[in-house]
Protein backbone atom coordinates (compact mmCIF):
# COMPACT_ATOMS: atom_id res chain seq x y z
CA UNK A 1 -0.53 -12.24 -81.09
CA UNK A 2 -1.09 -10.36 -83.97
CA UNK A 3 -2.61 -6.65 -83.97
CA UNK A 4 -3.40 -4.34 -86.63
CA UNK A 5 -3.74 -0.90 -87.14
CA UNK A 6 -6.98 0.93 -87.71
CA UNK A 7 -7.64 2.10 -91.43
CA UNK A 8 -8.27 5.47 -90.12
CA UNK A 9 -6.29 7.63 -87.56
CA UNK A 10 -5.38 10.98 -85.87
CA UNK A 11 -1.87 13.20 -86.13
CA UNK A 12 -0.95 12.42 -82.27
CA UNK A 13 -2.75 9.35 -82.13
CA UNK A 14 -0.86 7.00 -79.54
CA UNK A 15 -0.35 3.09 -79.17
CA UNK A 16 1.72 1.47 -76.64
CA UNK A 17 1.79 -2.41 -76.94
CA UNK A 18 3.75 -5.06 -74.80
CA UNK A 19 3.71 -8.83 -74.32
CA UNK A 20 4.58 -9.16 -70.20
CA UNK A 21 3.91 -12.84 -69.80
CA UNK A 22 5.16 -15.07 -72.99
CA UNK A 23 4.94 -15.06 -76.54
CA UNK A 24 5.78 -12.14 -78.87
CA UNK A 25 3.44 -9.64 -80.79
CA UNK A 26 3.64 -8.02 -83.85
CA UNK A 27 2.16 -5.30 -85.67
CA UNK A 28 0.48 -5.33 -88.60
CA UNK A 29 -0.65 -2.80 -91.47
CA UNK A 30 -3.36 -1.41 -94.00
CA UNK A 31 -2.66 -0.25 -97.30
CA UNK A 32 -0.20 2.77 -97.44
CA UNK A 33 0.62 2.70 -93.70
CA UNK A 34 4.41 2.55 -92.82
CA UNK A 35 5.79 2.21 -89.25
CA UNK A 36 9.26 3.67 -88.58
CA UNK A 37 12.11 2.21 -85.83
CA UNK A 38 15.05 4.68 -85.68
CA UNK A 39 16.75 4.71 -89.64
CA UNK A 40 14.53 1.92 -90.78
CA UNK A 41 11.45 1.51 -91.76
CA UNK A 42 9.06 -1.31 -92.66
CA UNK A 43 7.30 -1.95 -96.23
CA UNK A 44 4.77 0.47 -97.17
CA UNK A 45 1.40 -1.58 -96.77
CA UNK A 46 -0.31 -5.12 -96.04
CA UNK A 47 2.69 -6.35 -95.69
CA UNK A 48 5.11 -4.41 -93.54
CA UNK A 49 4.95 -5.99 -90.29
CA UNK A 50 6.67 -5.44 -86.64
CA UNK A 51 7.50 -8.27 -84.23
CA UNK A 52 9.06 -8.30 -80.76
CA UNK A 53 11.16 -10.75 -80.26
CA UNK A 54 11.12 -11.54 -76.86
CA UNK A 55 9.08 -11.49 -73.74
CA UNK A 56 8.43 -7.95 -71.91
CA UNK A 57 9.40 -6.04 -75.70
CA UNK A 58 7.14 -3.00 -75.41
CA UNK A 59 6.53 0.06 -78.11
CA UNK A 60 5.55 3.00 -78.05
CA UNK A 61 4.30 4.50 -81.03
CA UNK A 62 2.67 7.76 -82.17
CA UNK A 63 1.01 8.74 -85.77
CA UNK A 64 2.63 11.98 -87.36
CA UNK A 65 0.28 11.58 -90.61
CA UNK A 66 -3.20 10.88 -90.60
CA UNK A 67 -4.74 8.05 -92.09
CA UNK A 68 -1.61 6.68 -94.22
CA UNK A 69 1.55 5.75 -92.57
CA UNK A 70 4.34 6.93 -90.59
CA UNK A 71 3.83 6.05 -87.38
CA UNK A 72 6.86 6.83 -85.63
CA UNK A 73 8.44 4.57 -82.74
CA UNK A 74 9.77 6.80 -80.12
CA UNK A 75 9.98 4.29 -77.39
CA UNK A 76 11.08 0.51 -77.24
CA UNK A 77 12.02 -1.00 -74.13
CA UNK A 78 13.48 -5.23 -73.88
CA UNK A 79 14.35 -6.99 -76.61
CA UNK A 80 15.41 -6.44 -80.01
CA UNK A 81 12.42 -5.95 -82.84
CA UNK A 82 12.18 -6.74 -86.32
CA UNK A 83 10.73 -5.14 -89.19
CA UNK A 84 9.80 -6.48 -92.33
């Protein structure tokens, strides 16, 4: 499954995703959105993406600037993610 973020978005703004019965998720972006996982960071835009990588992955992830990128991941819980 495949989600993306809104175009538009508040400073504290909050999404918490997980996948508890099969399959994997990832996230996808708008133009000049960026999400953030520890010291790494996906590709500024439509095509930075996040995927879990196994069943039960969950995130946790908060905006810190409106409307353009940088949402920070301050939780992740199961399996590994990737960022691209």
């Amino acid at each position: 499954m495949i989600f993306t973020f809104l175009s538009t978005f508040t400073v504290g703004s909050t999404v918490i995703i997980t996948n508890i019965n099969a399959g994997v998720f990832s996230i996808a972006q708008n133009a000049g959105q960026t999400i953030h996982l520890g010291n790494t960071s996906t590709t500024t835009g439509i095509g930075g993406i996040l995927s879990s990588t196994a069943v039960r992955d969950l995130l946790v992830l908060t905006c810190s600037v409106a409307d353009t990128d940088f949402w920070e991941t301050y939780g992740s819980i199961g399996g590994e993610v990737t960022l691209a």
